[in-house]
Protein backbone atom coordinates (compact mmCIF):
# COMPACT_ATOMS: atom_id res chain seq x y z
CA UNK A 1 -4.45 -21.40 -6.13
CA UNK A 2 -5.72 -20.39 -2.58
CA UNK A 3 -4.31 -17.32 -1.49
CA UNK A 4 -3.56 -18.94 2.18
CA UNK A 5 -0.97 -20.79 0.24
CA UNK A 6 0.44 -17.74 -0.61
CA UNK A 7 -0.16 -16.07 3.35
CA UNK A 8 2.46 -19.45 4.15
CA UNK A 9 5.23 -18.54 2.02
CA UNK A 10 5.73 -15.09 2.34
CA UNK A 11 5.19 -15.43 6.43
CA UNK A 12 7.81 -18.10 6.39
CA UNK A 13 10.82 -15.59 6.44
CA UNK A 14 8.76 -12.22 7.03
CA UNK A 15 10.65 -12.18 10.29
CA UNK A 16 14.23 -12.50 8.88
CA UNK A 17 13.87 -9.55 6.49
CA UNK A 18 11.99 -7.46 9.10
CA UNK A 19 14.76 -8.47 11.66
CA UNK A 20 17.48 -7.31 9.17
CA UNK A 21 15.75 -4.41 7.03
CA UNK A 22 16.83 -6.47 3.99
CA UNK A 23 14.24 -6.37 0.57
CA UNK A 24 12.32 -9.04 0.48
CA UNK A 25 13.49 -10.41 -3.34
CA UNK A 26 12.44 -13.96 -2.23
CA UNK A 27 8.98 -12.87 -1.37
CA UNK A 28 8.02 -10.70 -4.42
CA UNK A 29 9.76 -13.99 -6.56
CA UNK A 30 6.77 -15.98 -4.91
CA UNK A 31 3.94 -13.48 -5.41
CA UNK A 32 5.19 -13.26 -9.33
CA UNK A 33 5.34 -17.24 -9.47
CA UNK A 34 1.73 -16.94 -8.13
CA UNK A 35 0.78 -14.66 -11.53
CA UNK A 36 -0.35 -12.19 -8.79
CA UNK A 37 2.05 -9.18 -9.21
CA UNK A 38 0.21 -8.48 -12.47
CA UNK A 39 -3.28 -9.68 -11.25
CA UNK A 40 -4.52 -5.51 -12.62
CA UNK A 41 -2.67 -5.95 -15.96
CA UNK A 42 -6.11 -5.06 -18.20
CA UNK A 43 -7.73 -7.79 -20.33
CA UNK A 44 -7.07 -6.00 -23.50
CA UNK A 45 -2.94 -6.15 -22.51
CA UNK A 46 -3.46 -9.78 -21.96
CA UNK A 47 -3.94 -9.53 -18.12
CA UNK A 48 -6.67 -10.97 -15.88
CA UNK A 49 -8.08 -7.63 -15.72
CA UNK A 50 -8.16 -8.10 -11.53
CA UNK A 51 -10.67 -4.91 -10.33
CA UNK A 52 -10.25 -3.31 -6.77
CA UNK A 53 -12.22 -6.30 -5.25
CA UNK A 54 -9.81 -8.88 -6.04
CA UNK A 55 -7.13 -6.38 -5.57
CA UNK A 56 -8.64 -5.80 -1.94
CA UNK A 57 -8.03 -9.78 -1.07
CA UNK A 58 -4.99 -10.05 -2.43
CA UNK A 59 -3.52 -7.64 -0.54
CA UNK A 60 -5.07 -8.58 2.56
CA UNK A 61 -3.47 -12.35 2.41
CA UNK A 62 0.06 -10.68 1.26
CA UNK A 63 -0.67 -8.02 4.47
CA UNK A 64 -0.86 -11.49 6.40
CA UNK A 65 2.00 -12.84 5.15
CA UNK A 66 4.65 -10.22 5.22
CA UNK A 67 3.22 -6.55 4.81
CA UNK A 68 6.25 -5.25 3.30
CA UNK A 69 5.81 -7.29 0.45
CA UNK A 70 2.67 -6.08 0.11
CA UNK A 71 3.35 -2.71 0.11
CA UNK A 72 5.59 -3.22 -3.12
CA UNK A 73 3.15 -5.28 -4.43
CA UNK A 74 0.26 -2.73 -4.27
CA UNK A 75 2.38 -0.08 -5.82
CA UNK A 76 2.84 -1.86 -9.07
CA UNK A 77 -0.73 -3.89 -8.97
CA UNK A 78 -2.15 -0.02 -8.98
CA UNK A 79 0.11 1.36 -11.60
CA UNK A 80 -1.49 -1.43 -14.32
CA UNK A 81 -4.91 -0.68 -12.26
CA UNK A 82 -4.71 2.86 -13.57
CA UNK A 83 -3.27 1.83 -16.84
CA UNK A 84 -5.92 -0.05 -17.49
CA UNK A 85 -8.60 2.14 -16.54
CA UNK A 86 -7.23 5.22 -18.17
CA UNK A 87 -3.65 4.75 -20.42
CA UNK A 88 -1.34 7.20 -19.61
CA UNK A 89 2.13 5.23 -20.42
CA UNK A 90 3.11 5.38 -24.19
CA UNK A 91 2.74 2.07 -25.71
CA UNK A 92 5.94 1.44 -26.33
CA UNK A 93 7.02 1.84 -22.66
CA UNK A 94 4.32 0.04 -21.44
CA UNK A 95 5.26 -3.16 -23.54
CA UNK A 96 8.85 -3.04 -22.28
CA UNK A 97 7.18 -3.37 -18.81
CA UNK A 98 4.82 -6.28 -19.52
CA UNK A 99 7.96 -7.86 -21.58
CA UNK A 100 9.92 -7.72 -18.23
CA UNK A 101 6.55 -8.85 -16.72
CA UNK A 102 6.71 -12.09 -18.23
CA UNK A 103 10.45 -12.72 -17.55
CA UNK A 104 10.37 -12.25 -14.02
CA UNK A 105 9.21 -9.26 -10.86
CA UNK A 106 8.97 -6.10 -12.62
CA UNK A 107 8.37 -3.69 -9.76
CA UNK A 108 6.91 0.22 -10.91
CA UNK A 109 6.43 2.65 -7.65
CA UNK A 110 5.35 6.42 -8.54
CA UNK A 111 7.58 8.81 -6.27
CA UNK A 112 6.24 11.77 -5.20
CA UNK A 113 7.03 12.66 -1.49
CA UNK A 114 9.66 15.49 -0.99
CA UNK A 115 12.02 16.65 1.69
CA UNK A 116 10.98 19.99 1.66
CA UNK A 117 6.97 19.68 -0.47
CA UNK A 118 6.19 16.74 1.64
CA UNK A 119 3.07 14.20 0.36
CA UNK A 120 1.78 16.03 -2.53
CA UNK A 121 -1.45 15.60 -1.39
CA UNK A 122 -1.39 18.50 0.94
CA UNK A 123 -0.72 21.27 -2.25
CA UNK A 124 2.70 22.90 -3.66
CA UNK A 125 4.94 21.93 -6.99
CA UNK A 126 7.38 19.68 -6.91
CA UNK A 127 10.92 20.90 -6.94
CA UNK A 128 12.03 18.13 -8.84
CA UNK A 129 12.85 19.42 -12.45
CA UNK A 130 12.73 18.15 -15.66
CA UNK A 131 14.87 20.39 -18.14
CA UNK A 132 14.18 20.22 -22.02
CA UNK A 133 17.81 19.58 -24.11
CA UNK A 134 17.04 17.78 -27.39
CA UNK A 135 14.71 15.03 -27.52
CA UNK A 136 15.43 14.33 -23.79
CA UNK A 137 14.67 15.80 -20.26
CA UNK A 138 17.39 16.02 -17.71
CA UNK A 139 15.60 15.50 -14.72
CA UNK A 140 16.91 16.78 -11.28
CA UNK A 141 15.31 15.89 -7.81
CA UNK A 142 15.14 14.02 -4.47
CA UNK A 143 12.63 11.68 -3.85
CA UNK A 144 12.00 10.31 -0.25
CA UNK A 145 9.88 7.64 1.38
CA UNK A 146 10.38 5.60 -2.26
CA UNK A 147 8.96 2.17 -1.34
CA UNK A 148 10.61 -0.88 -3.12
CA UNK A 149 13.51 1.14 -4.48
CA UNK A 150 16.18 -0.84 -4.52
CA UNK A 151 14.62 -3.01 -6.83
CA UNK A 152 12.00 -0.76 -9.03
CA UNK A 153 12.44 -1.27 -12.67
CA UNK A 154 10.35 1.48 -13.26
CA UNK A 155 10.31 4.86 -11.26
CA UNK A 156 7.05 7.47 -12.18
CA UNK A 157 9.15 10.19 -11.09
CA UNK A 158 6.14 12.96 -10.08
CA UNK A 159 7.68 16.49 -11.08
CA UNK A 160 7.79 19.74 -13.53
CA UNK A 161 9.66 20.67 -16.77
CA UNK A 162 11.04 23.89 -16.40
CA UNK A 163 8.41 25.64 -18.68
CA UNK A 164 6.98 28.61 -18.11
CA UNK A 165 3.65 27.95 -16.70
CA UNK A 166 5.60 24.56 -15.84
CA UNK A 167 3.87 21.69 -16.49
CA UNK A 168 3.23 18.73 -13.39
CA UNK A 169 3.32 14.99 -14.35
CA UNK A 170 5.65 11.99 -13.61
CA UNK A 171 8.58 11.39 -15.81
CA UNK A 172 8.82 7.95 -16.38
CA UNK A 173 13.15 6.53 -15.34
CA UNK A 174 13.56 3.19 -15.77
CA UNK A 175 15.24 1.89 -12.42
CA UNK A 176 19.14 1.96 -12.80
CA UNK A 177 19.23 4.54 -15.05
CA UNK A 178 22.31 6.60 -14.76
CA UNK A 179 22.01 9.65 -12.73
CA UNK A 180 19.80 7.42 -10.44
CA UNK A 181 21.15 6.77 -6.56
CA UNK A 182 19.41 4.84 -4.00
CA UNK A 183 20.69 6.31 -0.91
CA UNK A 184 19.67 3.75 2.02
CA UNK A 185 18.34 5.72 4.50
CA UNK A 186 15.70 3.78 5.73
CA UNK A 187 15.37 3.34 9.59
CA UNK A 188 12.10 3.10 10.39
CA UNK A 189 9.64 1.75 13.18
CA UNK A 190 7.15 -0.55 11.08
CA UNK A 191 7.30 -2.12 7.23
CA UNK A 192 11.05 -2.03 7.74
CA UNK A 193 11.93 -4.33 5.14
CA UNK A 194 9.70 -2.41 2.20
CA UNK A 195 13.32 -0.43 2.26
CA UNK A 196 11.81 3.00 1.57
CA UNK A 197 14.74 4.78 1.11
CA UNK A 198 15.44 8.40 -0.62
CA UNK A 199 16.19 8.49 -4.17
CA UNK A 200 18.78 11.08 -5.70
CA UNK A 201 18.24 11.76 -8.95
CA UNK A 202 21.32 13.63 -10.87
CA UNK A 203 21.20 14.06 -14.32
CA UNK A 204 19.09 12.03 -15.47
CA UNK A 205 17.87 11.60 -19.24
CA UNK A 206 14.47 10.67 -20.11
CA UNK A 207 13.03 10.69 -23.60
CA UNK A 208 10.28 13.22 -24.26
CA UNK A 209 7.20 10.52 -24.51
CA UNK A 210 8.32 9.53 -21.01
CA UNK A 211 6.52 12.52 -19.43
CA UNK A 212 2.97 12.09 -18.67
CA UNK A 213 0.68 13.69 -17.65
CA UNK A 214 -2.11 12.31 -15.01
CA UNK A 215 -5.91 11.86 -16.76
CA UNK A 216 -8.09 14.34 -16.08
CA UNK A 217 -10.35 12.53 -13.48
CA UNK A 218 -7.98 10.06 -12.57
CA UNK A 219 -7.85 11.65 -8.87
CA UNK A 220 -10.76 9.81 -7.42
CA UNK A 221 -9.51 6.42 -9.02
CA UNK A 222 -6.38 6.65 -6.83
CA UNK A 223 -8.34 7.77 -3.74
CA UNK A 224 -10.22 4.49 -4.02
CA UNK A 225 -7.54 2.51 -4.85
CA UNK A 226 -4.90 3.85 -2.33
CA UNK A 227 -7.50 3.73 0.61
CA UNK A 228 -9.07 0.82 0.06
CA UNK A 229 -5.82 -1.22 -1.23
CA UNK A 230 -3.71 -0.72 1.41
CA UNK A 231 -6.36 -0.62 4.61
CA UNK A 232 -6.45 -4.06 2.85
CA UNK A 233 -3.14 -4.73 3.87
CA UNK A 234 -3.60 -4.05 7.50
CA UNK A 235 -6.64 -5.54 8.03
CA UNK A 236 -4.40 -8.48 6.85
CA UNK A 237 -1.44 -7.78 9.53
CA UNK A 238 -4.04 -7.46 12.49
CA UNK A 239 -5.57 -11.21 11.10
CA UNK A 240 -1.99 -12.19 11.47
CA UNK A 241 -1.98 -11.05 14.90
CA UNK A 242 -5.38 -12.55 15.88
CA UNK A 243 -4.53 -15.95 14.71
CA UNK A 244 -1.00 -16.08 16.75
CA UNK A 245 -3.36 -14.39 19.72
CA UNK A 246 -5.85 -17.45 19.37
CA UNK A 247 -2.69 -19.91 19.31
CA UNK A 248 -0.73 -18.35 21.58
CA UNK A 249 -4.31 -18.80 23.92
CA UNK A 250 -4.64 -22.33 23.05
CA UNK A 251 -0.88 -23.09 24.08
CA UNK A 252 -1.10 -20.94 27.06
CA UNK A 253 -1.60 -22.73 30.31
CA UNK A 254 -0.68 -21.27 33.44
CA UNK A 255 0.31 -23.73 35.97
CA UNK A 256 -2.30 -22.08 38.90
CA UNK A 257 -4.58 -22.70 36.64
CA UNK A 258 -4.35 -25.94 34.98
CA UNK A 259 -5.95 -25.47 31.83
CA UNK A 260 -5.54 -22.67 28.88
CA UNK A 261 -6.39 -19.46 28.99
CA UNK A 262 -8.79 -19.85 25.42
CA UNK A 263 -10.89 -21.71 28.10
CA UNK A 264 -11.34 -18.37 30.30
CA UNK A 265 -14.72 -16.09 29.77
CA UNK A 266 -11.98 -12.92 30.23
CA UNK A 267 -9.94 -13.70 26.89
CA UNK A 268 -13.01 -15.27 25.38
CA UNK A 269 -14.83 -12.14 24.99
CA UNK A 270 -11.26 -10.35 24.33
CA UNK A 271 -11.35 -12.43 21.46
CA UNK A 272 -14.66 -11.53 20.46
CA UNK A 273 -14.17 -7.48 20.53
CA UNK A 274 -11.21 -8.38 18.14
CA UNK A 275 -13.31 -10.21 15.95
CA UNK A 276 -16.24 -7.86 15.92
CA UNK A 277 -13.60 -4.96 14.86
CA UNK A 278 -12.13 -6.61 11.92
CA UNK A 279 -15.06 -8.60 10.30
CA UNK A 280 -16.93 -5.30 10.37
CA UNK A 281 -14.10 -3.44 9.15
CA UNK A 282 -13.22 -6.25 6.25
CA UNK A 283 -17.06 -6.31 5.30
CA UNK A 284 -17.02 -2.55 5.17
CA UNK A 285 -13.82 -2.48 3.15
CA UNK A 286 -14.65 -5.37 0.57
CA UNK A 287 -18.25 -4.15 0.13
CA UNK A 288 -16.96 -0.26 -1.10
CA UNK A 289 -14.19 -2.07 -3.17
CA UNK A 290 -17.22 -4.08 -5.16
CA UNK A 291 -19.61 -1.06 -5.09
CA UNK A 292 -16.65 1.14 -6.84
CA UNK A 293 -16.19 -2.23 -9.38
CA UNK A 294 -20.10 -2.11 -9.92
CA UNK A 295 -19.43 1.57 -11.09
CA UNK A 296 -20.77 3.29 -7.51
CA UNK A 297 -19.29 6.36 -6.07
CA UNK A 298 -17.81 5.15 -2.89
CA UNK A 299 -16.73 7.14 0.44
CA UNK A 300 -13.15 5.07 0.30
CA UNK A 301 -11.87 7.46 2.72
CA UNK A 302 -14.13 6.38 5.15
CA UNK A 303 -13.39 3.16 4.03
CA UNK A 304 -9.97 3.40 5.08
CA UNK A 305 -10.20 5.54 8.55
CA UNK A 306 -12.93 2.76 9.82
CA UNK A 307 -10.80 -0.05 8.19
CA UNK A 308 -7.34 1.26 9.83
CA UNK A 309 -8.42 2.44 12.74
CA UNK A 310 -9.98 -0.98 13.34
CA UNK A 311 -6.74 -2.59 12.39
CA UNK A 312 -4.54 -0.71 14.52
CA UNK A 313 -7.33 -0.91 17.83
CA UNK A 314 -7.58 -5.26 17.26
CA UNK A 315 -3.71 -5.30 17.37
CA UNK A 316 -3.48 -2.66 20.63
CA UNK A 317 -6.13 -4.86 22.17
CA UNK A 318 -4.00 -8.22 21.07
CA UNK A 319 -1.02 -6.74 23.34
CA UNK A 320 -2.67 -5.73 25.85
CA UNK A 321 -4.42 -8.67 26.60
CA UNK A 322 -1.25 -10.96 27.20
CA UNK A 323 0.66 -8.09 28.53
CA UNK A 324 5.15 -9.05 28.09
CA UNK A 325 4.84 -11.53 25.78
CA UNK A 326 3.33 -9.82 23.42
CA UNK A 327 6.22 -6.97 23.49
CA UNK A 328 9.11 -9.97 23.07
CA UNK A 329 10.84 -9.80 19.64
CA UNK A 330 10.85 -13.26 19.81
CA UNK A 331 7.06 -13.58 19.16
CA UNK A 332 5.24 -11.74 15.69
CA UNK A 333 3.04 -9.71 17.68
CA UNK A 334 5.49 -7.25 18.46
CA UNK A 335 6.43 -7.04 14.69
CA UNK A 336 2.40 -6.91 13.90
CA UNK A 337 2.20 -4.37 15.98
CA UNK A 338 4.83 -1.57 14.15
CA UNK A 339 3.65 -2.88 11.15
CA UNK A 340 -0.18 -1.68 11.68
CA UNK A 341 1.06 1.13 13.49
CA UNK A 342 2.39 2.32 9.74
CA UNK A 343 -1.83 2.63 8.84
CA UNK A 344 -1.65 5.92 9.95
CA UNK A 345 0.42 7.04 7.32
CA UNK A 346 -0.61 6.50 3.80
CA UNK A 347 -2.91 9.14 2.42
CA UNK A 348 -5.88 10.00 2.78
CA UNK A 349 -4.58 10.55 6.36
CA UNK A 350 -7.31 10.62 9.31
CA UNK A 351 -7.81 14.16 9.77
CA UNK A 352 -8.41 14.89 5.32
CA UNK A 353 -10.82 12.23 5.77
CA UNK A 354 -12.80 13.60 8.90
CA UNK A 355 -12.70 17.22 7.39
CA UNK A 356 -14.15 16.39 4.00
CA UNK A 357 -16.83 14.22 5.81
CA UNK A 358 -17.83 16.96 8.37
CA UNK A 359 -18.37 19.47 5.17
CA UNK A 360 -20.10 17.29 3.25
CA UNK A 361 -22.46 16.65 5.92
CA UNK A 362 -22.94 20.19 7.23
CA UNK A 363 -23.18 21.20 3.45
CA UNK A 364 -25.94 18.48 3.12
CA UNK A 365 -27.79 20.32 6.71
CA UNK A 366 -28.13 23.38 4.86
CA UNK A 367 -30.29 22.18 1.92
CA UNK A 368 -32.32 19.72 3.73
CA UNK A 369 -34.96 19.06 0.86
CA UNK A 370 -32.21 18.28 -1.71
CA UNK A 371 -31.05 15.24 0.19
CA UNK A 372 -34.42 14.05 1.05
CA UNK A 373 -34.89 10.51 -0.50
């Protein structure tokens, strides 16, 4: 199965959804018919065992094809990732979701971002709560920026019990559980139809088993897999916008000038700064994704600054070239372009990355002869 197939289908009503900030059901139905929405599922589970590599071009063809899909996707192909690489699910739970696996999309999205705590990866405890009464938690909180939930099956719902110390993990609520309300406030610039909206949770029970604890360790896994995954993605929405660029060039053909403008040196060599950005950035992206497979400590953050920022600068460059036209909602690029714009986003954000790198290397300047080669 060639993944361009895959690029077609999804792309074919990308617009439509995007247009009307509806879930894309019909596109995650096609990446499930495609056996890729388990691609991670580990070997021993009976999966194809997919590593970041794989992950890394699947995501940039689904990026192509409707970006919002992909988003969903990559959520769920990085929960099996990390189950895979280091079980934290109980068994039994974890069978229920392969069991709906094989029936049809079963979508898992870890929520963690807070109204008032924010990402989690800046610091602070969740103020979602997770109360002890009998063999159940009652869990209590208000999750926002949940991607996919109107249609999650599974929720790893990142909060505390009410312990004292408290202890921090995600409580696992299968989606529809009572107590659980999707409240559709979505309304956003780019990735409109990944319906991100807040989730209420009131009440809810969850057995005791269903709160776990992240692996010690585990941290670095999800840097990788985050920054590397989803720069993926946008490297794949700023091919989308190259190839309607080149077409759009071909078709082109301004009547002073009787021929296209793909014929001019001007948008030749525009052409050719977009190109240099994202081959560079792809090779850069799918190299660390096979060095971390190989075992290799990787610099994903990097990864993903060079990767998005590249992204982001092919699409500017894309608009500016052919000036109205590429601003009419009538043609993709304006879509590609609030959709890359979303790169920015997704932790590690630019300035984490740029901070850590700095220390690192002014650390390194101080002990000279310990980094010598």
């Amino acid at each position: 199965m060639s993944l361009d197939v895959v690029t077609a289908e999804l792309a074919a009503r990308a617009a439509e959804h995007d247009r009307d900030a509806t879930f894309p059901h019909d596109g995650i139905a096609v990446v499930h018919k495609h056996g890729l929405l388990t691609a991670t599922v580990a070997a021993r589970y009976g999966g194809e065992g997919a590593g970041l590599a794989r992950t890394v071009d699947i995501l940039t063809a689904l990026g192509a094809g409707d970006p919002a899909v992909a988003l969903v996707t990559a959520m769920t192909l990085f929960t099996h990732a990390a189950q895979a690489r280091e079980p934290s699910w109980p068994e039994h739970l974890y069978a229920d979701l392969l069991a709906a696996s094989r029936a049809g999309p079963a979508l898992v999205n870890a929520l963690r971002v807070e109204p008032e705590l924010g990402t989690p990866a800046r610091g602070g405890l969740p103020a979602t709560v997770g109360r002890r009464d009998g063999s159940s938690y009652v869990l209590d909180g208000h999750k926002v920026f949940s991607t996919g939930a109107v249609a999650l099956s599974w929720m790893a719902v990142w909060g505390r019990t009410d312990e004292d110390p408290p202890r921090v993990g995600s409580f696992l609520v299968r989606g529809g559980s009572p107590g659980v309300r999707i409240e559709p406030t979505w309304d956003h610039l780019g990735l409109r139809a990944s319906r991100s909206d807040d989730v209420h949770l009131d009440g809810v029970r969850v057995p005791l088993d269903a709160f776990v604890h992240s692996p010690a360790g585990r941290g670095a896994d999800l840097t990788a897999w985050n920054a590397l995954g989803l720069t993926a993605l946008y490297l794949g929405v700023a091919a989308a916008a190259r190839d309607w660029l080149i077409g759009f060039l071909h078709e082109r053909t301004p009547a002073a000038l009787g021929k296209p403008l793909a014929t001019l040196p001007r948008f030749q060599a525009a052409v050719g700064e977009i190109e240099a950005l994202l081959v560079s950035a792809s090779a850069l992206v799918r190299a660390q994704a096979a060095d971390y497979d190989s075992g290799l400590a990787v610099e994903a953050g990097i990864g993903k600054l060079v990767g998005t920022r590249a992204a982001i600068g092919a699409v500017e460059r894309a608009v500016a070239l052919i000036g109205n036209n590429a601003l009419t909602r009538r043609n993709p690029l304006e879509c590609h372009l609030r959709d890359v714009l979303c790169a920015r986003i997704h932790t590690p954000q630019d300035d984490t990355v740029l901070a850590a790198a700095g220390q690192a290397a002014l650390s390194r300047s101080l002990n000279p002869k310990e980094h010598t080669p």
